[in-house]
N, C-alpha and C. Protein backbone atom coordinates (compact mmCIF):
# COMPACT_ATOMS: atom_id res chain seq x y z
N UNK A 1 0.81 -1.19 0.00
CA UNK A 1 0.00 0.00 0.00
C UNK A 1 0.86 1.26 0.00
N UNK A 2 2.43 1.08 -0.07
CA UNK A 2 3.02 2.15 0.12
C UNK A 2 3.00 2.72 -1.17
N UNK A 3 3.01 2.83 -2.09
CA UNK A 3 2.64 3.46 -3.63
C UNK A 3 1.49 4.74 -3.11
N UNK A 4 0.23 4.28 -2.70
CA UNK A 4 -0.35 5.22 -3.15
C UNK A 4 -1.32 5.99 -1.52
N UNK A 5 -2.23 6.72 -1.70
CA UNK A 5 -2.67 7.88 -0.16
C UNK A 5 -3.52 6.46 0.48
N UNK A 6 -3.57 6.45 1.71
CA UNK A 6 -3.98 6.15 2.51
C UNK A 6 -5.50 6.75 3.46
N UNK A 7 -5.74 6.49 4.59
CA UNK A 7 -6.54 7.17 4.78
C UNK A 7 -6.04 7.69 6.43
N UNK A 8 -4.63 7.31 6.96
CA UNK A 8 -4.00 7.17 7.85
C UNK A 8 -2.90 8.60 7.54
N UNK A 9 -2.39 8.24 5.59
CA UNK A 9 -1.72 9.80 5.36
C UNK A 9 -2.62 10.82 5.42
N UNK A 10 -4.11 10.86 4.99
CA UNK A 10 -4.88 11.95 4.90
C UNK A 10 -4.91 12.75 5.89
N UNK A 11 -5.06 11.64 7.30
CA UNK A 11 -4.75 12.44 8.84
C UNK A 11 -3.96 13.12 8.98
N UNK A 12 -2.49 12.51 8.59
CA UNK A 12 -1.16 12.54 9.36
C UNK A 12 -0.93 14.24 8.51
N UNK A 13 -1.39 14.03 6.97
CA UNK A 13 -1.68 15.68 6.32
C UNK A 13 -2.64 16.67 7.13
N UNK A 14 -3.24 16.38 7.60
CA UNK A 14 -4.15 17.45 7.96
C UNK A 14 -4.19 17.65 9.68
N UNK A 15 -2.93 16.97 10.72
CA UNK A 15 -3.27 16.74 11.81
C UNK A 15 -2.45 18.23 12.46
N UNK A 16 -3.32 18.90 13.36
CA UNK A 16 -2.34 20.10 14.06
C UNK A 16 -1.05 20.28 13.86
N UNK A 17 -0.42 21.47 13.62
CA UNK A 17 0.97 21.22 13.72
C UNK A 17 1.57 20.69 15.24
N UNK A 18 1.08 20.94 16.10
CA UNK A 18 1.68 20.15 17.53
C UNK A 18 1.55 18.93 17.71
N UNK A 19 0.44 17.82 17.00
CA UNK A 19 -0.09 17.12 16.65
C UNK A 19 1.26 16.03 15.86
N UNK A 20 0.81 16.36 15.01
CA UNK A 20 1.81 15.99 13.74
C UNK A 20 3.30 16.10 14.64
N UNK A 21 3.73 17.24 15.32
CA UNK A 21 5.03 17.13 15.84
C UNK A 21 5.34 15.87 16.94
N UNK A 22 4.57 16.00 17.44
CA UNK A 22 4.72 14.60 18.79
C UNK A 22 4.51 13.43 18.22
N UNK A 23 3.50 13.37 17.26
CA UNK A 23 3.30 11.99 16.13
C UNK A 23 5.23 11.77 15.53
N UNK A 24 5.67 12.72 15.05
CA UNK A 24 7.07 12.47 14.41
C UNK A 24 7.87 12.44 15.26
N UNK A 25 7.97 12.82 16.80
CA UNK A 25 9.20 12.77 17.61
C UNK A 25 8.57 11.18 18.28
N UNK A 26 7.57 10.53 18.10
CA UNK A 26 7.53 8.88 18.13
C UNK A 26 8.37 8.30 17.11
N UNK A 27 8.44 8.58 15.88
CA UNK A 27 8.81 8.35 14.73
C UNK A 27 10.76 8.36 15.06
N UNK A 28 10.88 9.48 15.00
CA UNK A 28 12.16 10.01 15.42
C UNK A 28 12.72 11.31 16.09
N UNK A 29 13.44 11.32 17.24
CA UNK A 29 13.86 11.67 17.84
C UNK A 29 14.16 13.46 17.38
N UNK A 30 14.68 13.28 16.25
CA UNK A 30 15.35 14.15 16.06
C UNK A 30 14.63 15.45 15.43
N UNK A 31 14.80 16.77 16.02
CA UNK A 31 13.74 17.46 15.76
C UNK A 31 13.89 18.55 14.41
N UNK A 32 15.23 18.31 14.38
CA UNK A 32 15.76 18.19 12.38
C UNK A 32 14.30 18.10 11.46
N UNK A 33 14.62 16.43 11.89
CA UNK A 33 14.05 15.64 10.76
C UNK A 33 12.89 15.90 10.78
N UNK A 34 12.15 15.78 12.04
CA UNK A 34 10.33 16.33 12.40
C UNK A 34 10.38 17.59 11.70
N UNK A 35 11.37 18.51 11.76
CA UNK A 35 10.61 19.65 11.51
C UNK A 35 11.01 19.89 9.78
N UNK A 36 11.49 19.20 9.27
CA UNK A 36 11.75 18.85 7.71
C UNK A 36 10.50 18.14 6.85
N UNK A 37 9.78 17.34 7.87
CA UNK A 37 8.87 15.90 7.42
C UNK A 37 7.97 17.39 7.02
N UNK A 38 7.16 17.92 8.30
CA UNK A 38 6.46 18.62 8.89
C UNK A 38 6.31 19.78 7.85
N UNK A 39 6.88 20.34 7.45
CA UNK A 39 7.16 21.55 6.79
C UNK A 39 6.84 21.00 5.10
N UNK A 40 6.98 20.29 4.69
CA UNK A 40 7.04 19.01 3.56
C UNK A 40 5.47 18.66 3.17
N UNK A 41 4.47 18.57 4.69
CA UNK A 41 3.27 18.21 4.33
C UNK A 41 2.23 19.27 3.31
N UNK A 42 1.50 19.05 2.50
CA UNK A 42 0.64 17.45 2.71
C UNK A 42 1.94 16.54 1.47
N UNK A 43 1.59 15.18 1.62
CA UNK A 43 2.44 14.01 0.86
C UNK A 43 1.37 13.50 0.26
N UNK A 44 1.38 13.53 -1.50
CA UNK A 44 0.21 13.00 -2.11
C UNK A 44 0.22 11.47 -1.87
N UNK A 45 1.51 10.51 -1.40
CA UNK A 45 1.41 9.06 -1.19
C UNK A 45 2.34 8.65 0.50
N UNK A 46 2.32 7.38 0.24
CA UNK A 46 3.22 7.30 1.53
C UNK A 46 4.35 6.97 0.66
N UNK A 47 4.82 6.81 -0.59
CA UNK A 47 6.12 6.73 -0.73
C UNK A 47 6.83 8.05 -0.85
N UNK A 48 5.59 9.15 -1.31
CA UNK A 48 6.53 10.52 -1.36
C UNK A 48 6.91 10.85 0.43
N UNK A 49 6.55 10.78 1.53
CA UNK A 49 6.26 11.05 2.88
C UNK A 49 7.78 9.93 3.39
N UNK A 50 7.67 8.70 2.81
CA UNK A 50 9.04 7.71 2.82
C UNK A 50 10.37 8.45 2.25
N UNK A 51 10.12 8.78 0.95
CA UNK A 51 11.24 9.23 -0.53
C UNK A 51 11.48 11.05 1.14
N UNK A 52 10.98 11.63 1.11
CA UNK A 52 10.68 12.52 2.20
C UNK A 52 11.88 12.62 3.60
N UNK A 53 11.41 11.65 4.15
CA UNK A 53 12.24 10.73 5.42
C UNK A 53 13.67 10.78 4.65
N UNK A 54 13.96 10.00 4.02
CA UNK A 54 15.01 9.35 3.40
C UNK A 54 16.14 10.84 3.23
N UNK A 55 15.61 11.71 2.35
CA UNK A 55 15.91 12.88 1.98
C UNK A 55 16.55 13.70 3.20
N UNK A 56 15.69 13.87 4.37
CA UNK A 56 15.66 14.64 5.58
C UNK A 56 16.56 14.19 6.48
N UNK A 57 16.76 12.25 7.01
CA UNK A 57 17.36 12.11 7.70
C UNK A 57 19.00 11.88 6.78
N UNK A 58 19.39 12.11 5.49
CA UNK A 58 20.34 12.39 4.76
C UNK A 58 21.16 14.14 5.02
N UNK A 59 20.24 14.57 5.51
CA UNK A 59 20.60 15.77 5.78
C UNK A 59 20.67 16.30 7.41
N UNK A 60 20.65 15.30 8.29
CA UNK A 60 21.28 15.48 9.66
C UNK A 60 22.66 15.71 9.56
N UNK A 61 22.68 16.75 10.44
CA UNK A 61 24.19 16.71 11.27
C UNK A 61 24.64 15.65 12.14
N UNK A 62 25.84 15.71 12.59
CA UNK A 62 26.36 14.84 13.56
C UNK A 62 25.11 15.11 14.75
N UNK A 63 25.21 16.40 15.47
CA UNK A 63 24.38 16.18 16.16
C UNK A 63 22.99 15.74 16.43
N UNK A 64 22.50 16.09 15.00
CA UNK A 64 21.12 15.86 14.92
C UNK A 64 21.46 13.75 14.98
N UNK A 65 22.18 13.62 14.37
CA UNK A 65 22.15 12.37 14.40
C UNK A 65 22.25 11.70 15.88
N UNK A 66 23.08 12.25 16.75
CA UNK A 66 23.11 12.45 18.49
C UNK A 66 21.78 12.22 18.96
N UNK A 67 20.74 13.66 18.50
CA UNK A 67 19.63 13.38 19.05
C UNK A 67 18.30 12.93 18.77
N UNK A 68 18.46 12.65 17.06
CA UNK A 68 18.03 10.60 16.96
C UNK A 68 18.07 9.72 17.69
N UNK A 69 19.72 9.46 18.06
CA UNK A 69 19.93 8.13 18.51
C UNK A 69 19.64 8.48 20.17
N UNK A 70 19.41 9.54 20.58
CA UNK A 70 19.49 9.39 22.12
C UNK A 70 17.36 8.63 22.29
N UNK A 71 16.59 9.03 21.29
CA UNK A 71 15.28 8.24 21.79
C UNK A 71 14.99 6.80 21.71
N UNK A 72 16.58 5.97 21.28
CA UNK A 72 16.53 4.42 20.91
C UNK A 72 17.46 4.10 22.77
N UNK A 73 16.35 2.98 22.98
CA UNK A 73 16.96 2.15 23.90
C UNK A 73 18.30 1.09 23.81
N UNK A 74 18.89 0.59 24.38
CA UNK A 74 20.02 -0.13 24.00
C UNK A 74 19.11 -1.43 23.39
N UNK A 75 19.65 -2.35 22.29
CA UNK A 75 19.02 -3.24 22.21
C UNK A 75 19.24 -4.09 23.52
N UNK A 76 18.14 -5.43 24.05
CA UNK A 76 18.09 -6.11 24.81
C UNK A 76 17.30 -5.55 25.84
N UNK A 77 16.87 -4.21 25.96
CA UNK A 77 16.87 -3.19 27.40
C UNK A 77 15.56 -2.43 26.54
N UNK A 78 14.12 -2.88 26.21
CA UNK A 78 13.53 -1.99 25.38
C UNK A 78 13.30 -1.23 26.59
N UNK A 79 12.67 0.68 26.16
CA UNK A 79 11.93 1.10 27.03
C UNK A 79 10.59 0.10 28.15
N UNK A 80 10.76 0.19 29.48
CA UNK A 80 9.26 -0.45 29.83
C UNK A 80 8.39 0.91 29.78
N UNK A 81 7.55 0.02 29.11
CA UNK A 81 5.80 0.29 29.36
C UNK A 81 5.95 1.18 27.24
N UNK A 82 6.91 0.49 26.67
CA UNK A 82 7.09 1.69 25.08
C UNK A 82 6.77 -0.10 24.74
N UNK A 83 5.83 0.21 23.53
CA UNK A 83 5.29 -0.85 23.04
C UNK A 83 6.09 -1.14 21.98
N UNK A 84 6.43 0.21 21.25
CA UNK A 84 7.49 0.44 19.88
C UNK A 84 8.80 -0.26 20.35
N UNK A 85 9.41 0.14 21.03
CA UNK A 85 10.92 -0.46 21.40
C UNK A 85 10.71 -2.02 21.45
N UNK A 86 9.94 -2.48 22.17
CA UNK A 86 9.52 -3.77 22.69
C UNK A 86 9.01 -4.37 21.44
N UNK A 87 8.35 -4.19 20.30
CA UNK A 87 7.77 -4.83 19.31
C UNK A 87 9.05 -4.85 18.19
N UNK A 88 9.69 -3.93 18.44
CA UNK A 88 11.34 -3.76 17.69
C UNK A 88 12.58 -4.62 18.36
N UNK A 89 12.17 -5.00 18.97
CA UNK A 89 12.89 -5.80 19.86
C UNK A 89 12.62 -7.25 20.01
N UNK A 90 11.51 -7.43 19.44
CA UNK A 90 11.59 -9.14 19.63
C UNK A 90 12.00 -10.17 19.86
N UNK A 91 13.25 -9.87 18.96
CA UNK A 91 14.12 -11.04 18.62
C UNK A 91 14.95 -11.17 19.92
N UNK A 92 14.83 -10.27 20.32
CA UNK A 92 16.23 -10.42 22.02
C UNK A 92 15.11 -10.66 22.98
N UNK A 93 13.45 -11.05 22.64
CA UNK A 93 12.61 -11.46 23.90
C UNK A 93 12.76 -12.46 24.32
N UNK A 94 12.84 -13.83 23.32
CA UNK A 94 13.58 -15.08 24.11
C UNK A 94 15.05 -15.79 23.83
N UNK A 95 15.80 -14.45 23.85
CA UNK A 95 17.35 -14.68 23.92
C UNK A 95 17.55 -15.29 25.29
N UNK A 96 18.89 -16.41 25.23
CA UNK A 96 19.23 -17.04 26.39
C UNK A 96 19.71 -16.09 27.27
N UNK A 97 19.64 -16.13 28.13
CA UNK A 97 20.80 -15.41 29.55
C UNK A 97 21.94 -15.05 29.01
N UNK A 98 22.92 -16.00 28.17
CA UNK A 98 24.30 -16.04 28.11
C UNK A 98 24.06 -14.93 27.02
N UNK A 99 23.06 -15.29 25.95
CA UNK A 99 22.86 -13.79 24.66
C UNK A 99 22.99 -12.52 25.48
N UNK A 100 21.87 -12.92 26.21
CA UNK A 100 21.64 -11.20 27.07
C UNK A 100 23.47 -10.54 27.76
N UNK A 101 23.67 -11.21 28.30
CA UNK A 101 24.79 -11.28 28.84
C UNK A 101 25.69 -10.67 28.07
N UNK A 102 25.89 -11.13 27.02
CA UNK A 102 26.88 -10.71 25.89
C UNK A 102 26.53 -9.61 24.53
N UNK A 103 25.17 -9.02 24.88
CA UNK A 103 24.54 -8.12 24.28
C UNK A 103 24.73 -7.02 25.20
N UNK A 104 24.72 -7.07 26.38
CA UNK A 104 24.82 -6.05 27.64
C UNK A 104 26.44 -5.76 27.16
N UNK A 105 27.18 -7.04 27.33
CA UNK A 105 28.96 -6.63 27.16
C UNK A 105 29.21 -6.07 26.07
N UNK A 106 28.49 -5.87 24.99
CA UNK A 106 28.88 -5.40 23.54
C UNK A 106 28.24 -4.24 23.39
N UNK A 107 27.28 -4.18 23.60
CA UNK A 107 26.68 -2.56 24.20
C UNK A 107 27.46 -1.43 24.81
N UNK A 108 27.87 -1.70 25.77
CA UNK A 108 28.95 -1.44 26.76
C UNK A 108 30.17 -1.14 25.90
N UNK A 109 30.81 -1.82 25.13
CA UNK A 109 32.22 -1.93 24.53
C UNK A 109 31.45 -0.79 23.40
N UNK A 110 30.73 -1.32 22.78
CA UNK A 110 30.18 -0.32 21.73
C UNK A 110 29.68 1.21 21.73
N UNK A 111 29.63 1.73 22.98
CA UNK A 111 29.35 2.86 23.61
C UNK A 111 30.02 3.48 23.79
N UNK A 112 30.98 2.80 24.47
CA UNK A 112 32.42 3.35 25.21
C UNK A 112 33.42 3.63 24.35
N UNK A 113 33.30 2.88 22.73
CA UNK A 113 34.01 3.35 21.61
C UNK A 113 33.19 4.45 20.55
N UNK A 114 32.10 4.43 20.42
CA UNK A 114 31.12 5.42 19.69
C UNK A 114 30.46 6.73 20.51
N UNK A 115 30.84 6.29 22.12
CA UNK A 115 29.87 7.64 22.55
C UNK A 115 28.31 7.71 22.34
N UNK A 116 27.62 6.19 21.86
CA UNK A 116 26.02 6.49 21.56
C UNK A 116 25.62 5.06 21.67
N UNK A 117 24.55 4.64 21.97
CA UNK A 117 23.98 3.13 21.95
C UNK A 117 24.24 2.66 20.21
N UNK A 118 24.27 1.34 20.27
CA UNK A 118 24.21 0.42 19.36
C UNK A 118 22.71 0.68 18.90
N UNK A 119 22.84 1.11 17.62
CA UNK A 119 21.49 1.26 17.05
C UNK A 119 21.66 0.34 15.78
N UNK A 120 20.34 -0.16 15.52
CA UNK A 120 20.00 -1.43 13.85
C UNK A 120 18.86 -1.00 14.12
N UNK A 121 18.60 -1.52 13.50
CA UNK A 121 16.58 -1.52 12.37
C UNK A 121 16.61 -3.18 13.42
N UNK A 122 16.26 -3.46 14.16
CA UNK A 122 15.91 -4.67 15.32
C UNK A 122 14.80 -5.47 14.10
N UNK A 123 13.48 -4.61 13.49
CA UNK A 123 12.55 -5.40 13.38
C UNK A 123 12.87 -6.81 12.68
N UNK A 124 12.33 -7.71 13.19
CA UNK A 124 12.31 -9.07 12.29
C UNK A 124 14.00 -9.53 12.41
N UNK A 125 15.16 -9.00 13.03
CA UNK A 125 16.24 -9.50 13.50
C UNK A 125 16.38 -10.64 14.48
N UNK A 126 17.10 -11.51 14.50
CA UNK A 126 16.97 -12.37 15.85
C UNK A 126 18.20 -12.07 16.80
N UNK A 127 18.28 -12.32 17.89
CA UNK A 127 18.99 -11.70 18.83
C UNK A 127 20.94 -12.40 18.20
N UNK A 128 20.46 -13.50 17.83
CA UNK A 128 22.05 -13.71 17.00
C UNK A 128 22.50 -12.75 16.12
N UNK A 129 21.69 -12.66 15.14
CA UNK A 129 21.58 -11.46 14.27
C UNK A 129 22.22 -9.86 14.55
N UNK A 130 21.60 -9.68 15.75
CA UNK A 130 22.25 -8.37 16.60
C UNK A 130 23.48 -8.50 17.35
N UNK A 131 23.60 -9.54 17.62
CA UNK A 131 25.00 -9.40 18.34
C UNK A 131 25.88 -9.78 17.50
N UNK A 132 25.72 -10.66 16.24
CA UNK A 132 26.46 -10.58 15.16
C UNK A 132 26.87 -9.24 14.84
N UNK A 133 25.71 -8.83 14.66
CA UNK A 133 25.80 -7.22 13.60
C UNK A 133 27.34 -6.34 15.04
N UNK A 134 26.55 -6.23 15.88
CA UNK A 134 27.25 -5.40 16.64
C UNK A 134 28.56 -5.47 16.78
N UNK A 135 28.82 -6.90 16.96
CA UNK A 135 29.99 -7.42 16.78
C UNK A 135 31.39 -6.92 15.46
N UNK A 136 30.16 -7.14 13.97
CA UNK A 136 31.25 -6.40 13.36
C UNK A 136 31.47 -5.17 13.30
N UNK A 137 30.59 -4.14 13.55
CA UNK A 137 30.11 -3.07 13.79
C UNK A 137 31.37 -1.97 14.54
N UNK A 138 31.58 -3.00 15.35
CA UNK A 138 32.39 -2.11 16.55
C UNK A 138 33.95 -1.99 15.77
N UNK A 139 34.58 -2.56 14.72
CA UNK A 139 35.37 -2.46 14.11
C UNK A 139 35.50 -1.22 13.30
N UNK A 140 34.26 -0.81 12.65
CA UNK A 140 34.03 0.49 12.10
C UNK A 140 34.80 1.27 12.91
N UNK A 141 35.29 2.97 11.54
CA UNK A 141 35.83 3.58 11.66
C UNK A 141 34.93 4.73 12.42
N UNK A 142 34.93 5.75 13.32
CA UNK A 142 33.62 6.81 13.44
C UNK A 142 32.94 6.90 12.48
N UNK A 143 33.24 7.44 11.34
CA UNK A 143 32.92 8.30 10.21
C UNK A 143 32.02 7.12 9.45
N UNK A 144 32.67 5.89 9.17
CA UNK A 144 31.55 4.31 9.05
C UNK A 144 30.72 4.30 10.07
N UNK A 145 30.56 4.19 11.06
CA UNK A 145 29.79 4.00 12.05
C UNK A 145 28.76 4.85 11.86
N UNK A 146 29.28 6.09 12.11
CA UNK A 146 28.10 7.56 11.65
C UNK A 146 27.12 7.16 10.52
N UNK A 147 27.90 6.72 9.01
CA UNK A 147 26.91 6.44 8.02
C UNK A 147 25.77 5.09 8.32
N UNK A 148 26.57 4.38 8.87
CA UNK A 148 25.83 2.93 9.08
C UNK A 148 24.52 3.09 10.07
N UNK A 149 24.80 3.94 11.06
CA UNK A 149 23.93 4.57 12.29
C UNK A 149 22.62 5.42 11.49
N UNK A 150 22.74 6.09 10.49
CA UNK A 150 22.32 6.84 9.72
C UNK A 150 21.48 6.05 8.90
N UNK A 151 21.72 5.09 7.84
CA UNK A 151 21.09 3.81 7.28
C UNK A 151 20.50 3.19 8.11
N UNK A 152 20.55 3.18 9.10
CA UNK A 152 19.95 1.97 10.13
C UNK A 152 18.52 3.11 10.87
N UNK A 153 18.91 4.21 11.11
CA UNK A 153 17.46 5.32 11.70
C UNK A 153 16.82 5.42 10.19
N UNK A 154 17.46 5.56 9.11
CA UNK A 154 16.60 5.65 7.92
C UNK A 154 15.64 4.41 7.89
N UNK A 155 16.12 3.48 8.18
CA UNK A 155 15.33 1.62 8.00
C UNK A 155 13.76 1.72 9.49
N UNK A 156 14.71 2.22 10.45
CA UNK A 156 13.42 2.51 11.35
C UNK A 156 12.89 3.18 11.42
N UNK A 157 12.72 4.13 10.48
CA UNK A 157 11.92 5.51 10.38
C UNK A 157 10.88 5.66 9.13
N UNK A 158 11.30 4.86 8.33
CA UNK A 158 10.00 4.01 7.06
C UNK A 158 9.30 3.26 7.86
N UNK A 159 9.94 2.21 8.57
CA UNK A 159 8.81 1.56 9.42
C UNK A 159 8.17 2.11 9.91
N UNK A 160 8.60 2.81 11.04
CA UNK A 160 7.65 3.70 11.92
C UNK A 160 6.71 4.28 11.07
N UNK A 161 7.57 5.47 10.07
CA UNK A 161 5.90 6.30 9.26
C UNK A 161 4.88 5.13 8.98
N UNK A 162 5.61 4.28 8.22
CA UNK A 162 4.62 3.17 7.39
C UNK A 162 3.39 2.87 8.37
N UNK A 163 3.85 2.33 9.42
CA UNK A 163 2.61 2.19 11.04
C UNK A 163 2.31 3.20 10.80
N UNK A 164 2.79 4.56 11.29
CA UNK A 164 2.08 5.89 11.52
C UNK A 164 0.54 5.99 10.51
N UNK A 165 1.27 6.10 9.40
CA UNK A 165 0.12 6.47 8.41
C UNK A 165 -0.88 5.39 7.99
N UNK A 166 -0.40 4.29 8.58
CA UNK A 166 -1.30 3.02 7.65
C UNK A 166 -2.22 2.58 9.32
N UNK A 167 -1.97 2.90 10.51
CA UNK A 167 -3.15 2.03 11.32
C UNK A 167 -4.22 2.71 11.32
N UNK A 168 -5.28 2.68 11.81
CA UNK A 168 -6.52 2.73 11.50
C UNK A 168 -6.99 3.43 13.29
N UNK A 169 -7.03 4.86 12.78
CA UNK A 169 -7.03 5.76 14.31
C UNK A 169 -8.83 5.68 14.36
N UNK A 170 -9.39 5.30 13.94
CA UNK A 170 -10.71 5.89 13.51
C UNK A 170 -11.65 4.90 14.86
């Protein structure tokens, strides 16, 4: 359904601007990008509102990219009582002890060399998957890391709109 309007974009076009702003700082963090999406509306489809995203979070700064990544939980650790983190998170829900364990230690190592949580696109990942990823991850150079961090909020930020505009508020 992402091709063409919705009845979820029709809202998300016509919803208050304060509205629409707290709807996009669910989306993402960064108030860059909200106020890029925002300024952009109305979107005749959800791929122009996607093509949109893509464009906007390409044009963060370092910092803006900072305060993206500061509304993502560490993987393994979703927000409690955030349904989003936790439904993005799946795959580390019935990770063994020893996973958790070693997702906490790579987190940790990965922080302490980047200055920011380990961020991926989680959805539909399995917790091997993530600690794989992280694993090679931490080898990255800053400046790799930055882009990869960047690709990876772009991957969760289609998702997110895609929910945003496509559930059924009615």
């Amino acid at each position: 359904m992402t091709s063409s309007s919705t009845p979820g974009l029709a809202r998300f076009n016509t919803l208050a601007g304060s509205e629409a702003t707290a709807a996009l700082h669910e989306v993402c963090a960064s108030a860059a990008w909200g106020s890029t999406i925002l300024s952009r509306r109305p979107y005749p489809t959800v791929e122009a509102l996607l093509s949109a995203s893509d464009a906007a979070m390409a044009e963060l700064s370092a910092a803006d990219l900072g305060e993206a990544m500061a509304g993502h939980p560490p993987i393994g650790r979703p927000k409690p009582g955030d349904p989003t983190s936790s439904r993005e998170q799946r795959g580390m829900a019935g990770a063994s002890g020893e996973l958790r364990e070693e997702m906490l230690e790579l987190n940790l190592a990965y922080q302490e060399r980047f200055g920011h949580v380990f961020l991926i696109c989680a959805t539909g990942a399995t917790g091997e998957q993530m600690r794989d990823a992280v694993k090679t991850r931490i080898q990255n150079s800053p400046e790799q890391e930055r882009e990869t961090v960047r690709t990876e909020l772009g991957k969760i930020n289609r998702i997110r709109l895609t929910r945003l505009v496509e559930e059924d508020k009615d």
